[in-house]
Protein backbone atom coordinates (compact mmCIF):
# COMPACT_ATOMS: atom_id res chain seq x y z
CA UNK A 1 -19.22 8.12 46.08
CA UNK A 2 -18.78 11.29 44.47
CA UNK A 3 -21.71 12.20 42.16
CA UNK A 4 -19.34 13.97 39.60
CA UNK A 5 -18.69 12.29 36.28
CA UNK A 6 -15.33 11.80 34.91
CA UNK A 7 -14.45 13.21 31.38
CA UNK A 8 -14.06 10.41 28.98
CA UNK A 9 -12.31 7.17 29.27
CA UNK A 10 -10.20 6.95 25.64
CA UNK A 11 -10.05 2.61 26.33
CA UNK A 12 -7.25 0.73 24.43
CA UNK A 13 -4.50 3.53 24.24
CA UNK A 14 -1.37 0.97 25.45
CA UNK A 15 -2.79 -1.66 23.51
CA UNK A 16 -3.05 0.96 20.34
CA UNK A 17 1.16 1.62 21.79
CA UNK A 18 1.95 -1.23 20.99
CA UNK A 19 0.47 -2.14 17.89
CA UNK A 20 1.96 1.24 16.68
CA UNK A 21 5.56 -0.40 18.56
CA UNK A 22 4.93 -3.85 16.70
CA UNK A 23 4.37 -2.03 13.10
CA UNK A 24 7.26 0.40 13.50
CA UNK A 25 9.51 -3.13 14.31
CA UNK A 26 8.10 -5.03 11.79
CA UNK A 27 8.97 -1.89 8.96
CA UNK A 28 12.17 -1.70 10.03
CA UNK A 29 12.67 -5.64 9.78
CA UNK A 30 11.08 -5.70 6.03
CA UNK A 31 13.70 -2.75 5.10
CA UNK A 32 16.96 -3.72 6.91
CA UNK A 33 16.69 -7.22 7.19
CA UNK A 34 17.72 -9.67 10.59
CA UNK A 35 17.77 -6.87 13.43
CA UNK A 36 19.15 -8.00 17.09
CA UNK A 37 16.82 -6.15 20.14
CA UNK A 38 19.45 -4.07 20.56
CA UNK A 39 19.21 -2.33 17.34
CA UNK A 40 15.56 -2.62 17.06
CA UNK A 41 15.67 -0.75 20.69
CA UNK A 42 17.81 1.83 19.67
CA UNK A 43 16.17 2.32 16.03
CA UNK A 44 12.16 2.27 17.34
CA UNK A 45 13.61 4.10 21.00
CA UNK A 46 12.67 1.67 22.89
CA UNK A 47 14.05 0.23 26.32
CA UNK A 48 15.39 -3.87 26.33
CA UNK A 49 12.77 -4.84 28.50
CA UNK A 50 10.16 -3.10 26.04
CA UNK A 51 11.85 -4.46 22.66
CA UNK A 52 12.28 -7.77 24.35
CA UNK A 53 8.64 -7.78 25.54
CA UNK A 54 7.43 -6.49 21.81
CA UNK A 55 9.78 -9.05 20.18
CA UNK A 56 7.90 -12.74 21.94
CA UNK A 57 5.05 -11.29 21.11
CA UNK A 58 5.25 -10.84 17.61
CA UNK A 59 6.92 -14.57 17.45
CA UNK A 60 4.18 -16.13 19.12
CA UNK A 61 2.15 -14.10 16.72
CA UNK A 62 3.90 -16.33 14.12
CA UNK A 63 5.03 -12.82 12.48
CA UNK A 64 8.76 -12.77 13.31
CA UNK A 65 11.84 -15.85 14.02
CA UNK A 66 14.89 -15.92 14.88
CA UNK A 67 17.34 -16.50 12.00
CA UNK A 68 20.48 -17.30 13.91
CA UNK A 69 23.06 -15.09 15.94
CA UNK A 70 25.27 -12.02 15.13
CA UNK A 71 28.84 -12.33 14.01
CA UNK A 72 31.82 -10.63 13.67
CA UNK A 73 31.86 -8.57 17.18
CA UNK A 74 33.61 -10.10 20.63
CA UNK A 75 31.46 -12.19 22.74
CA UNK A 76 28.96 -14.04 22.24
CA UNK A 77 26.37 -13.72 19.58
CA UNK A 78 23.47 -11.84 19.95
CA UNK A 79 19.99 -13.37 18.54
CA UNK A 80 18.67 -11.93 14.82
CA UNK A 81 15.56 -11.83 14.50
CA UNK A 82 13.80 -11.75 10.94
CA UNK A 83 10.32 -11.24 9.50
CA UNK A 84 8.82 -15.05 9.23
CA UNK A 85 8.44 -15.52 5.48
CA UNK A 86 5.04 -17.58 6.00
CA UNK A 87 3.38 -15.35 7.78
CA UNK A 88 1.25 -14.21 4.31
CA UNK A 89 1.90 -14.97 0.66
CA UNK A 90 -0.01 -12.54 -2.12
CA UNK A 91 -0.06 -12.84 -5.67
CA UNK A 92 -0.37 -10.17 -8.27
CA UNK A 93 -0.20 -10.29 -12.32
CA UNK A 94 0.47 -8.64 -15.52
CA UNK A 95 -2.31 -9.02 -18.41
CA UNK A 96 -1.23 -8.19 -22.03
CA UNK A 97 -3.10 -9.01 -25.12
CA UNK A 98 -1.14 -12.76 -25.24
CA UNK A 99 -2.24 -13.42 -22.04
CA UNK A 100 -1.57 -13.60 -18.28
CA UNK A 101 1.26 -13.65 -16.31
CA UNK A 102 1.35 -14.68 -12.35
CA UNK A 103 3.59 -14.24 -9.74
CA UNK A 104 3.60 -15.37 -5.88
CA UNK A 105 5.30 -14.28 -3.06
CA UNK A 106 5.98 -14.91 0.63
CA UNK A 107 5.24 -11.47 3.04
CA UNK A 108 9.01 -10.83 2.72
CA UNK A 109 8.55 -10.02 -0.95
CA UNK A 110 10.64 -12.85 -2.07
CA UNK A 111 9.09 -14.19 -5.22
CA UNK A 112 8.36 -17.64 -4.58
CA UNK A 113 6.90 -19.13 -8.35
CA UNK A 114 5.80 -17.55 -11.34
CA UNK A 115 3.79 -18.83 -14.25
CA UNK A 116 1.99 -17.14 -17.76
CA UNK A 117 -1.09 -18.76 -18.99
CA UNK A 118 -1.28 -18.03 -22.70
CA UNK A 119 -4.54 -16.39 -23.88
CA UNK A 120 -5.10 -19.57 -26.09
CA UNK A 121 -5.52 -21.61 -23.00
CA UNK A 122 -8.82 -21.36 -22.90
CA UNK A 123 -11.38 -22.21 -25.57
CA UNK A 124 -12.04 -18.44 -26.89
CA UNK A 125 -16.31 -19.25 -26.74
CA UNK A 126 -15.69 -20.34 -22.69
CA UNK A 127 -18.37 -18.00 -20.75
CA UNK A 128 -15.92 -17.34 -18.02
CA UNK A 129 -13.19 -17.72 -19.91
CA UNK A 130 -11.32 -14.53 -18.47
CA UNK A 131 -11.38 -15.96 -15.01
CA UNK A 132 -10.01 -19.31 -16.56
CA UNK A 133 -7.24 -17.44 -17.53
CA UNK A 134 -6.64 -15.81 -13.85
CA UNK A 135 -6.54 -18.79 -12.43
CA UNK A 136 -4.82 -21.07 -14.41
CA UNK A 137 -1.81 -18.49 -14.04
CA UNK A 138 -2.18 -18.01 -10.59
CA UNK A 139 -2.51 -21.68 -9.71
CA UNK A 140 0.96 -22.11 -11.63
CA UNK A 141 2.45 -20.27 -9.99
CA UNK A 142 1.23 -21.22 -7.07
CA UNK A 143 2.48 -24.66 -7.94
CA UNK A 144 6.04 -23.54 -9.04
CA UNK A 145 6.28 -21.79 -5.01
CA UNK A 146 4.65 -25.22 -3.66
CA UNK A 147 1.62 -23.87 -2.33
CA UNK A 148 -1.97 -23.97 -2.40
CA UNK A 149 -4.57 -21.23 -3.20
CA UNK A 150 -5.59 -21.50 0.69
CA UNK A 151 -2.07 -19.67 1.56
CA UNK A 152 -2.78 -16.82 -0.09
CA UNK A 153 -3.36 -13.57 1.73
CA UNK A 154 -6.65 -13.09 0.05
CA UNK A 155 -6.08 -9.57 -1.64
CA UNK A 156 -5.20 -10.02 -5.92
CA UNK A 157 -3.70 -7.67 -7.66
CA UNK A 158 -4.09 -7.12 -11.58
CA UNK A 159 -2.39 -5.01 -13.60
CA UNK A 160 -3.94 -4.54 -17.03
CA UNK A 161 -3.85 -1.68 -19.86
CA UNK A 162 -6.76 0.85 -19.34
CA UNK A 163 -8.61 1.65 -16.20
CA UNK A 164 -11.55 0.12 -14.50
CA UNK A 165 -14.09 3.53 -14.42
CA UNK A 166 -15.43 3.48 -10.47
CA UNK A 167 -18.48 5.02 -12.08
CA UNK A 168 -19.54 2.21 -14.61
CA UNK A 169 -16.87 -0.67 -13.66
CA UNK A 170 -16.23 -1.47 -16.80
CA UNK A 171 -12.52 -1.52 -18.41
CA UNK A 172 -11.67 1.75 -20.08
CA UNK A 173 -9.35 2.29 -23.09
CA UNK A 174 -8.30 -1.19 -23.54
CA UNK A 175 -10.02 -2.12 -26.51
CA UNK A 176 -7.06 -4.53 -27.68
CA UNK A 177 -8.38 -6.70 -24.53
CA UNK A 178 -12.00 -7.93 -25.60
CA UNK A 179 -12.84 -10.22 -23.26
CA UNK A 180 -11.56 -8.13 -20.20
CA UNK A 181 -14.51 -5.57 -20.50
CA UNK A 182 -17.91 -7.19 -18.35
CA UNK A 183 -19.69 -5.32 -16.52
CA UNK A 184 -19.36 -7.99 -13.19
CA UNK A 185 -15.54 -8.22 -14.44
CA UNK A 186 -14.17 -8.14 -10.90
CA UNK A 187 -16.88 -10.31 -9.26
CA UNK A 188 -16.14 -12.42 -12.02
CA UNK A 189 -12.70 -12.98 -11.06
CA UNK A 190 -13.09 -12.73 -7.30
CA UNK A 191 -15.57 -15.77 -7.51
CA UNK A 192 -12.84 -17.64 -10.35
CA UNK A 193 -10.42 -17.13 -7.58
CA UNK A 194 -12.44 -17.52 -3.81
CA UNK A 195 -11.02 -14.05 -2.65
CA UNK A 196 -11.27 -10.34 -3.40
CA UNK A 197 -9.40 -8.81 -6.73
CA UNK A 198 -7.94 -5.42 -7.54
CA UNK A 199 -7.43 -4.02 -10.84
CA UNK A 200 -5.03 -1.59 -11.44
CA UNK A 201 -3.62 0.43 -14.47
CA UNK A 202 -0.66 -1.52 -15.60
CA UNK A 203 1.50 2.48 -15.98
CA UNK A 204 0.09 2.99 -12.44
CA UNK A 205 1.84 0.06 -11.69
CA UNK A 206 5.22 0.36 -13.05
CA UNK A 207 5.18 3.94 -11.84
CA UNK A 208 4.83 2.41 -7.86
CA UNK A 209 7.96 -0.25 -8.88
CA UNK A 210 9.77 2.63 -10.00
CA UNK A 211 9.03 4.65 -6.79
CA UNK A 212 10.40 1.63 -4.54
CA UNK A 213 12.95 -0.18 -7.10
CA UNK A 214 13.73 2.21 -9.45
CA UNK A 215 14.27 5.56 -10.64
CA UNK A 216 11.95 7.33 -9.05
CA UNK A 217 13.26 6.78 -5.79
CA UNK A 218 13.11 9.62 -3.52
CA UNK A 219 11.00 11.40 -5.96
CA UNK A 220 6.88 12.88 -4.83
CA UNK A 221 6.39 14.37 -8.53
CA UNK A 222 7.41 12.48 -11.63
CA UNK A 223 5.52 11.41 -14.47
CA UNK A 224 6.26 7.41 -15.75
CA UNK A 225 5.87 7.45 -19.56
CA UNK A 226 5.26 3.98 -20.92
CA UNK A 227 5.66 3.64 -24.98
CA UNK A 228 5.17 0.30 -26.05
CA UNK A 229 2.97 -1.04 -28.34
CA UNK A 230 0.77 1.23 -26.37
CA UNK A 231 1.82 4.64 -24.71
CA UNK A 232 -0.06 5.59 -21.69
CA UNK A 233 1.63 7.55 -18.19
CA UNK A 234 1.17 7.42 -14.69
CA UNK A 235 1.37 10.57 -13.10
CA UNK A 236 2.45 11.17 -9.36
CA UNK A 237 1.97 14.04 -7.53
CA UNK A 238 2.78 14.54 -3.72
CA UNK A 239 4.05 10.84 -3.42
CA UNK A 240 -0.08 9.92 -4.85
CA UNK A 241 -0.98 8.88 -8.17
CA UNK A 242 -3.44 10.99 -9.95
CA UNK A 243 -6.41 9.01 -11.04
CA UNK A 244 -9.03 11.44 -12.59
CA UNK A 245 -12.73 11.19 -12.26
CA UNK A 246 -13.76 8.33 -14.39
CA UNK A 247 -10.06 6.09 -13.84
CA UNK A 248 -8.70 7.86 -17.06
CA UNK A 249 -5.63 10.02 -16.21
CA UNK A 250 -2.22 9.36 -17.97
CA UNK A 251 -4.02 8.27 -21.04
CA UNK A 252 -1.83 10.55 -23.10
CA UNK A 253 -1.68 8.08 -25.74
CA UNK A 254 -5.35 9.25 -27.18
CA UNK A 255 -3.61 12.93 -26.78
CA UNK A 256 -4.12 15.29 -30.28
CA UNK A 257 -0.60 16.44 -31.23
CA UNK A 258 0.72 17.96 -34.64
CA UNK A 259 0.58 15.00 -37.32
CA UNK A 260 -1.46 12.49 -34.87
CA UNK A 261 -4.99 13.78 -35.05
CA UNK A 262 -7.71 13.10 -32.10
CA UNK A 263 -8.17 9.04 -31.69
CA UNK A 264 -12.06 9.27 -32.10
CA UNK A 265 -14.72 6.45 -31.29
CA UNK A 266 -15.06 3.39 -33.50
CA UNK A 267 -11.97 4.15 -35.60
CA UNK A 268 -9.69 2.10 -33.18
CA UNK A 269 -8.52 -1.08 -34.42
CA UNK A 270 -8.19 -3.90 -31.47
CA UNK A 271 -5.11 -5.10 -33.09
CA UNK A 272 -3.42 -2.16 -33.48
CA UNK A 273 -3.59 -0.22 -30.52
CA UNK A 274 -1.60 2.88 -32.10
CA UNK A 275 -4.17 2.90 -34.94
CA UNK A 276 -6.42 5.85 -35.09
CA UNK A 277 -4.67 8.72 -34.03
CA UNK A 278 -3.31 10.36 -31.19
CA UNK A 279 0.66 10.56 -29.21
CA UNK A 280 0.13 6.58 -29.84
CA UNK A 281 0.28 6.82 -33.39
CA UNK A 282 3.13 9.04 -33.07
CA UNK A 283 5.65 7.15 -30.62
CA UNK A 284 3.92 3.34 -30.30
CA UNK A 285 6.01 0.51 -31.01
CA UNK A 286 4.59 -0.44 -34.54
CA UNK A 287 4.97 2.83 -35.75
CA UNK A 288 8.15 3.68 -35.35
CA UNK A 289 8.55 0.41 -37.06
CA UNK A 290 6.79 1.84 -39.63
CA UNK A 291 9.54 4.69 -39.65
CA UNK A 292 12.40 1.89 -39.62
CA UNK A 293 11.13 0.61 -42.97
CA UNK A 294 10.24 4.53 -44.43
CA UNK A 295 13.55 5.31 -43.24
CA UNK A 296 15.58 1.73 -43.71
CA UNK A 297 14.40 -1.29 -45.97
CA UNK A 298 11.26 -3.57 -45.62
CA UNK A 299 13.32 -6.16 -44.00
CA UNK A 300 13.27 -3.66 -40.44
CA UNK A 301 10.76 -6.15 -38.33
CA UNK A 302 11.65 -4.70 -34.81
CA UNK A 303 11.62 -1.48 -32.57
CA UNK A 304 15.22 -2.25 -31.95
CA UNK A 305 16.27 -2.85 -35.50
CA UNK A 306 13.85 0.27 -36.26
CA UNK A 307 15.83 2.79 -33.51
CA UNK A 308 19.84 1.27 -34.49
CA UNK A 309 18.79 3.88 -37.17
CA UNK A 310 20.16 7.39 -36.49
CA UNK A 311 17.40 8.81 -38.62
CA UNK A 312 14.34 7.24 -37.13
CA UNK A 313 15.83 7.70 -33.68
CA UNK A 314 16.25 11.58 -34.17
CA UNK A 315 12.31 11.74 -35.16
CA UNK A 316 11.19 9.21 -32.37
CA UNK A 317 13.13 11.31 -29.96
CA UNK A 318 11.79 14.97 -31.64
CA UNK A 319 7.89 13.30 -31.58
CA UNK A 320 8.68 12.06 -27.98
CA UNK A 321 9.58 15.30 -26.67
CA UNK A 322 6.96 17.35 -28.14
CA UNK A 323 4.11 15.14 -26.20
CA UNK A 324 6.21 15.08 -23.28
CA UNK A 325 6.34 18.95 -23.28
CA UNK A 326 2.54 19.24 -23.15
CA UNK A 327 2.63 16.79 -20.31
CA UNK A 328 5.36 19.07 -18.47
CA UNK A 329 3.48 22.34 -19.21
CA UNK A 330 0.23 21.07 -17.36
CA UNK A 331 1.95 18.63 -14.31
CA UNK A 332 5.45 20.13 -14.06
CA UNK A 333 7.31 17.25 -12.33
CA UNK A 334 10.51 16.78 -11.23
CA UNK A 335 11.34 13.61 -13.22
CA UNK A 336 10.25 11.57 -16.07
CA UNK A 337 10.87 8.18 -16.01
CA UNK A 338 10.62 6.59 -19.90
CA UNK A 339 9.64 3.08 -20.05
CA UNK A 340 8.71 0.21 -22.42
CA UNK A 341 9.96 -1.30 -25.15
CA UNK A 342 10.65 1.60 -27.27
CA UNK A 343 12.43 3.38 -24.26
CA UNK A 344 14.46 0.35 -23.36
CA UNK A 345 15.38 -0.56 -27.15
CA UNK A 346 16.11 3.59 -27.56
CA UNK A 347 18.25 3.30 -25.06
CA UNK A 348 20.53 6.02 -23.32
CA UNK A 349 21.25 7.38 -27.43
CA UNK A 350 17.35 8.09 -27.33
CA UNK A 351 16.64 9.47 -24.38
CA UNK A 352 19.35 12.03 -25.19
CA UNK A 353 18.40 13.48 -27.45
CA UNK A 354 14.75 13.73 -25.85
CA UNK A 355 16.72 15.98 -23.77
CA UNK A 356 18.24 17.33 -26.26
CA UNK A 357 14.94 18.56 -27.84
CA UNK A 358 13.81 19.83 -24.67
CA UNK A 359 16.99 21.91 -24.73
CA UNK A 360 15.25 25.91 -25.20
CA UNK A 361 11.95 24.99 -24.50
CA UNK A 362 10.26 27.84 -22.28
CA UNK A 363 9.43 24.82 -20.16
CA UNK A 364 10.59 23.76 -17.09
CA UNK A 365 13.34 20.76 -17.75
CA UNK A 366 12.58 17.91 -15.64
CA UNK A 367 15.12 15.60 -15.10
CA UNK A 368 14.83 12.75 -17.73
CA UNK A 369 15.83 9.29 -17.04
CA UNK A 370 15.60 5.83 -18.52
CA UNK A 371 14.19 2.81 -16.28
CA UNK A 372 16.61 0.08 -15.28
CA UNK A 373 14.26 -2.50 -13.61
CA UNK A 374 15.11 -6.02 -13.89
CA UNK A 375 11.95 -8.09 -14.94
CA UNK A 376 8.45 -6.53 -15.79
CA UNK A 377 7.80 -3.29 -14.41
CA UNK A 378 4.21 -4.42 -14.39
CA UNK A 379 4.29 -6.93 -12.12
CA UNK A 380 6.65 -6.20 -9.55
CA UNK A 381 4.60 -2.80 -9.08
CA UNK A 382 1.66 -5.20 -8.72
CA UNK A 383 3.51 -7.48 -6.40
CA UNK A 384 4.33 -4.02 -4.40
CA UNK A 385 0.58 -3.13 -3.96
CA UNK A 386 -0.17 -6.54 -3.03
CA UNK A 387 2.31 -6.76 -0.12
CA UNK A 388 1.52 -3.28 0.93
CA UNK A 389 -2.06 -4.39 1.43
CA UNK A 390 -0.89 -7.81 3.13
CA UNK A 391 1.17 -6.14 5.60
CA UNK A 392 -1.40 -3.42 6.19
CA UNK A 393 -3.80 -6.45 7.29
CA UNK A 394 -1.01 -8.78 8.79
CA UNK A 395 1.15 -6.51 10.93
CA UNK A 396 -2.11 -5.26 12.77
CA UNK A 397 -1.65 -6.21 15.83
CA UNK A 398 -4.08 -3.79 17.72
C-alpha cells in the first residue's frame, strides 16, 4: 500500500448532477408546460437514456405524471409528461385596512380557492385577534380548494402596507393597520397558523407580479409606483429589490415635495393615510378626490369620477411627475410601472400626460407604462414568492 495520500475526495458530485438535471427539467416543465423526453433531452442536452432515467425518478418522487400522449405528428404518440399539481400547495395573502384576503394554490401555480375574512370578523378586544384573522382567511380558502391546512407547503406569505424593520420587527409605516404592529407579530401568526410566515411589503409584491406577469417583464431596473389610498414604490435594481437598512425603501409617500410638506411624527391620522404631508398628500386616492370636488361639485365621491375631469387629471398627472422625477434623478431606471387605483382609474389619458410632463426634463426619460394585471397585484406577487420558495424546497432532489 502506497503511503501517499490522495488529494481530496469532493463525495456526492453525480448525485449533486442530477439534482442540478432534475431542477433544470422540472423549470422547464413549470414554464412550457407537458414536455415529451425527447424535448426535455434536447432542451436540458441530455441523452434518452439520461432523460428517461431522470424522468422515473422524479415520478416516483411523486414530482412529475404523465398527462397523456402527443398529437398531431405521424405515429404513434409519444408520452407528456407534466409537473404533478399535488406535489406542494402554498398560500399567500393581501392585508388592507378592511381586512384579509387568502389565496391557495397547487405547486403548478394554479389557484385552487380563495377567501377574504373581513376585519370585523373578529371581536376587535380578541388578544390574538390578528392571527384570527390569518387564519380564518386562509382556512377559507383552503376550504374553497378542498384541502386541509396539513397540505400546505409550510412557507406563508403576507403582503401588507409598510415593512417589518429586521432591526426591531415591528411593522413600519403602516399606521392605518393598528393591530398589525406587535412586537412577536410573526411568531404570533406562525403559531395561529402551525408553520413559518413571511411578511412582505405589499409594493414589493406587486413589483415581483409585475416582473413575471406584467410589465416589467424582461426588465432588471424599474421602479413600481403604487398610488392608492396610499402611495409607496418598490424599487428594483439588477433584477433585486432594494430594501434599505431598517425595511423602509420605496416609502416615497412620506417624501417632502413643493406644496406637501415633511409627514412628521404624531400628525398622521390612521384613517387617512394621505393625511399629514408628504407625495401622499399630493397624489393619494382621497386627495385627488378632494381635487374632483375643488375642481367639480361636492357630489364627486370617487377617484374615477374625480380623474373623468380634464382639470384634475392635468394636476394629478403634473404632481405625479414631479415626485416621480426625484425618484428618477436618484435610481435612474429603465421603466416605471404606475399602479393602484388612481393609476388604473387615470388610465392611459393620465399616464400621458405624466409623460408629457416629463417631456424637457434634464432627466433621463424612463419608459412609462400603466399595469395591466388581472386580479390584485398584491397577491399574485405573494403567491409568486410563495411558490418560488416551495419549489426551492420541493424540487431538491440532492
Amino acid at each position: 500500500m502506497s503511503g501517499g495520500q490522495s488529494g481530496p475526495r469532493i463525495p456526492g458530485t453525480p448525485r449533486v448532477l442530477r439534482a442540478m438535471n432534475d431542477r433544470a427539467a422540472l423549470d422547464l416543465l413549470v414554464s412550457q408546460g407537458p414536455l415529451t423526453r425527447t424535448r426535455i433531452g434536447e432542451l436540458t442536452g441530455l441523452s434518452k437514456p439520461t432523460a428517461s432515467q431522470l424522468l422515473a425518478r422524479l415520478e416516483a418522487a411523486g414530482l412529475v405524471r404523465t398527462t397523456g400522449n402527443e398529437t398531431g405528428r405521424p405515429g404513434p404518440g409519444a408520452q407528456l409528461y407534466a409537473i404533478n399539481p399535488a406535489a406542494a400547495h402554498v398560500t399567500a395573502l393581501a392585508v388592507d385596512q378592511l381586512g384579509v384576503t387568502a389565496a391557495v394554490a397547487d405547486i403548478t401555480g394554479q389557484v385552487l380557492g380563495e377567501a377574504r375574512a373581513g376585519s370585523d370578523a373578529i371581536a376587535g378586544n380578541a388578544p390574538d385577534r390578528t392571527a384570527q384573522l390569518v387564519a380564518r382567511a386562509v382556512d377559507g380558502a383552503l376550504a374553497r380548494a378542498g384541502l386541509e391546512r396539513r397540505r400546505l407547503h409550510g412557507a406563508v406569505i403576507i403582503g401588507t402596507p409598510g415593512a417589518l424593520d429586521p432591526r426591531t420587527g415591528r411593522l413600519r409605516y403602516a399606521p392605518h393597520l393598528p393591530d398589525w404592529h406587535a412586537r412577536a407579530l410573526k411568531e404570533e401568526l406562525a403559531e395561529g397558523l402551525g408553520m413559518p410566515v413571511t411578511l412582505e411589503n405589499d409594493v414589493n409584491l406587486a413589483a415581483v407580479a409585475e416582473r413575471h406577469d406584467g410589465a416589467a417583464q424582461g426588465f432588471d431596473d424599474f421602479v413600481l409606483v403604487w398610488a392608492d389610498k396610499g402611495v409607496g414604490a418598490a424599487l428594483v435594481l439588477g433584477g433585486r429589490l432594494l430594501r434599505g437598512a431598517t425595511g423602509g425603501a420605496g416609502e416615497i409617500g412620506y417624501m417632502p415635495l413643493p406644496g406637501a410638506p415633511p409627514a412628521r411624527g404624531g400628525t398622521r391620522d390612521a384613517a387617512r393615510p394621505d393625511a399629514g404631508g408628504g407625495f401622499q398628500r399630493l397624489v393619494g386616492a382621497p386627495s385627488v378626490i378632494e381635487l374632483g370636488r375643488e375642481y367639480g361639485s361636492c357630489d364627486v365621491r370617487t377617484v374615477t369620477e374625480a380623474l373623468a375631469l380634464d382639470a384634475v387629471r392635468a394636476e394629478v398627472a403634473r404632481r405625479l411627475a414631479t415626485g416621480l422625477a426625484a425618484v428618477v434623478a436618484v435610481v435612474d431606471p429603465q421603466l416605471i410601472v404606475l399602479s393602484g387605483e388612481v393609476a388604473q382609474a387615470g388610465g392611459e389619458a393620465l399616464r400621458a400626460l405624466v409623460e408629457e410632463e416629463f417631456t424637457g426634463l434634464a432627466l433621463p426619460c424612463p419608459a412609462l407604462r400603466l399595469s395591466h394585471l388581472d386580479g390584485n397585484p398584491i397577491l399574485l406577487g405573494a403567491l409568486r414568492t410563495a411558490l418560488a420558495a416551495a419549489r426551492d424546497a420541493v424540487f431538491d432532489t440532492g
